[in-house]
Protein backbone atom coordinates (compact mmCIF):
# COMPACT_ATOMS: atom_id res chain seq x y z
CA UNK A 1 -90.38 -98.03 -105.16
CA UNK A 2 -90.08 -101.36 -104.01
CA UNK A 3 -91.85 -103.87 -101.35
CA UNK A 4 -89.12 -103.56 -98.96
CA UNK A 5 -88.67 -99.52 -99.41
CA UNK A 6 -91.98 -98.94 -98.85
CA UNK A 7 -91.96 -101.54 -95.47
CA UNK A 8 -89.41 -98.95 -94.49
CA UNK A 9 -91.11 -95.76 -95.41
CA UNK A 10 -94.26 -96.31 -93.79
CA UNK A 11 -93.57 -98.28 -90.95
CA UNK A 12 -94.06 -95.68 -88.25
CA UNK A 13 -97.16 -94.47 -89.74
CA UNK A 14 -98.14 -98.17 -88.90
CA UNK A 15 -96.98 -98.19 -85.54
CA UNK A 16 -98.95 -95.09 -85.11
CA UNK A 17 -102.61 -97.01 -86.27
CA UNK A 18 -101.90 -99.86 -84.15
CA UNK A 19 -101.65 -97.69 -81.11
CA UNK A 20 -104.29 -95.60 -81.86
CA UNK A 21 -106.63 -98.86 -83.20
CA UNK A 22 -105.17 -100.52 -80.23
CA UNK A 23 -104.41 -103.69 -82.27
CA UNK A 24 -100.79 -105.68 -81.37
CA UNK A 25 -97.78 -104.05 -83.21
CA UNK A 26 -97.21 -107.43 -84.84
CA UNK A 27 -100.65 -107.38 -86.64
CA UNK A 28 -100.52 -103.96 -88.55
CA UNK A 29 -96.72 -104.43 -89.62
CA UNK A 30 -98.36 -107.67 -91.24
CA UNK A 31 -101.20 -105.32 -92.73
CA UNK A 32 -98.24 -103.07 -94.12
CA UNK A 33 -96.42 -106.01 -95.21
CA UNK A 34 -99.41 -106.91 -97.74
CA UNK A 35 -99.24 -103.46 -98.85
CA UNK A 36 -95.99 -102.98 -99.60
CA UNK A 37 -96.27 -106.06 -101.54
CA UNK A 38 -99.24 -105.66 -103.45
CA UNK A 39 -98.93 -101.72 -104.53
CA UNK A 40 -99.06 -101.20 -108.03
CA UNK A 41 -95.33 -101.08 -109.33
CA UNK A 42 -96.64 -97.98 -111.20
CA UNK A 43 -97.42 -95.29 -109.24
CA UNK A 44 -96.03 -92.46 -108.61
CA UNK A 45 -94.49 -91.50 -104.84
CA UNK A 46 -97.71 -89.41 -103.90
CA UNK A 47 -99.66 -91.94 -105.15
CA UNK A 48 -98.23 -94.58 -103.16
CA UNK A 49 -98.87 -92.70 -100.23
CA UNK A 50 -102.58 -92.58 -100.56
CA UNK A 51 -102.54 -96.43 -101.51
CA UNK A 52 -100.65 -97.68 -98.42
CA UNK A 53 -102.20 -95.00 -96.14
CA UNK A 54 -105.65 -96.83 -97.64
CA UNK A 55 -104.25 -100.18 -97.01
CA UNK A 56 -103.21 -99.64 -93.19
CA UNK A 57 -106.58 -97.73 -92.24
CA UNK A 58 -108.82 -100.45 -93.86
CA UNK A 59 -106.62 -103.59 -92.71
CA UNK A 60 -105.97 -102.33 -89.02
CA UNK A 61 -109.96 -101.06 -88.41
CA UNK A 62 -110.81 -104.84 -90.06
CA UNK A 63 -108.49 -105.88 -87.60
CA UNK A 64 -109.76 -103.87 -84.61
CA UNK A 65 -113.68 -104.71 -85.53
CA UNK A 66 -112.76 -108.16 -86.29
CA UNK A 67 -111.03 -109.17 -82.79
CA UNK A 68 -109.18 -111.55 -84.99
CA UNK A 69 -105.42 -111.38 -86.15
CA UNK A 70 -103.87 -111.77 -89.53
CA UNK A 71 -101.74 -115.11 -90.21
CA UNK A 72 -98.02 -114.84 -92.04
CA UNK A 73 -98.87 -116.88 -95.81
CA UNK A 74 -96.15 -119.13 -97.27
C-alpha cells in the first residue's frame, strides 16, 4: 500500500487522537503523514495497521506532553 493510500485509510482514526489528545487537527495529520511515509513497503495490510496505529499514538501523546508542534520538512 502506498504513502498516499494509507494518508487516506487512516485519516479519521487520526482525527479521532487529536480530539481525544486534544492536540490541533493540523499536527496529528502531520504525525500520520510521517507514517504513511515511512511504513515498511513490506508489510502486510494487518500489519500496517498496527504500525500506523503505533505511529499516531506515540507521535500525538509526544505531541500532547510536549506542548510543542511538529514542523512540515522540505
Amino acid at each position: 500500500m502506498d504513502a498516499l493510500k494509507i494518508y487516506r485509510t487512516y485519516r479519521s482514526f487520526a482525527l479521532d487522537l487529536a480530539a481525544r489528545h486534544d492536540v490541533p487537527v493540523e499536527q496529528a495529520l502531520l504525525v500520520l503523514a510521517r507514517a504513511a511515509s515511512q511504513c515498511p513497503p513490506n508489510l502486510g495490510p494487518d500489519q500496517i495497521t498496527r504500525y500506523v496505529h503505533a505511529e499516531l499514538e506515540h507521535g500525538i501523546v509526544e505531541l500532547q506532553q510536549s506542548g510543542r508542534g511538529l514542523r512540515e520538512t522540505g
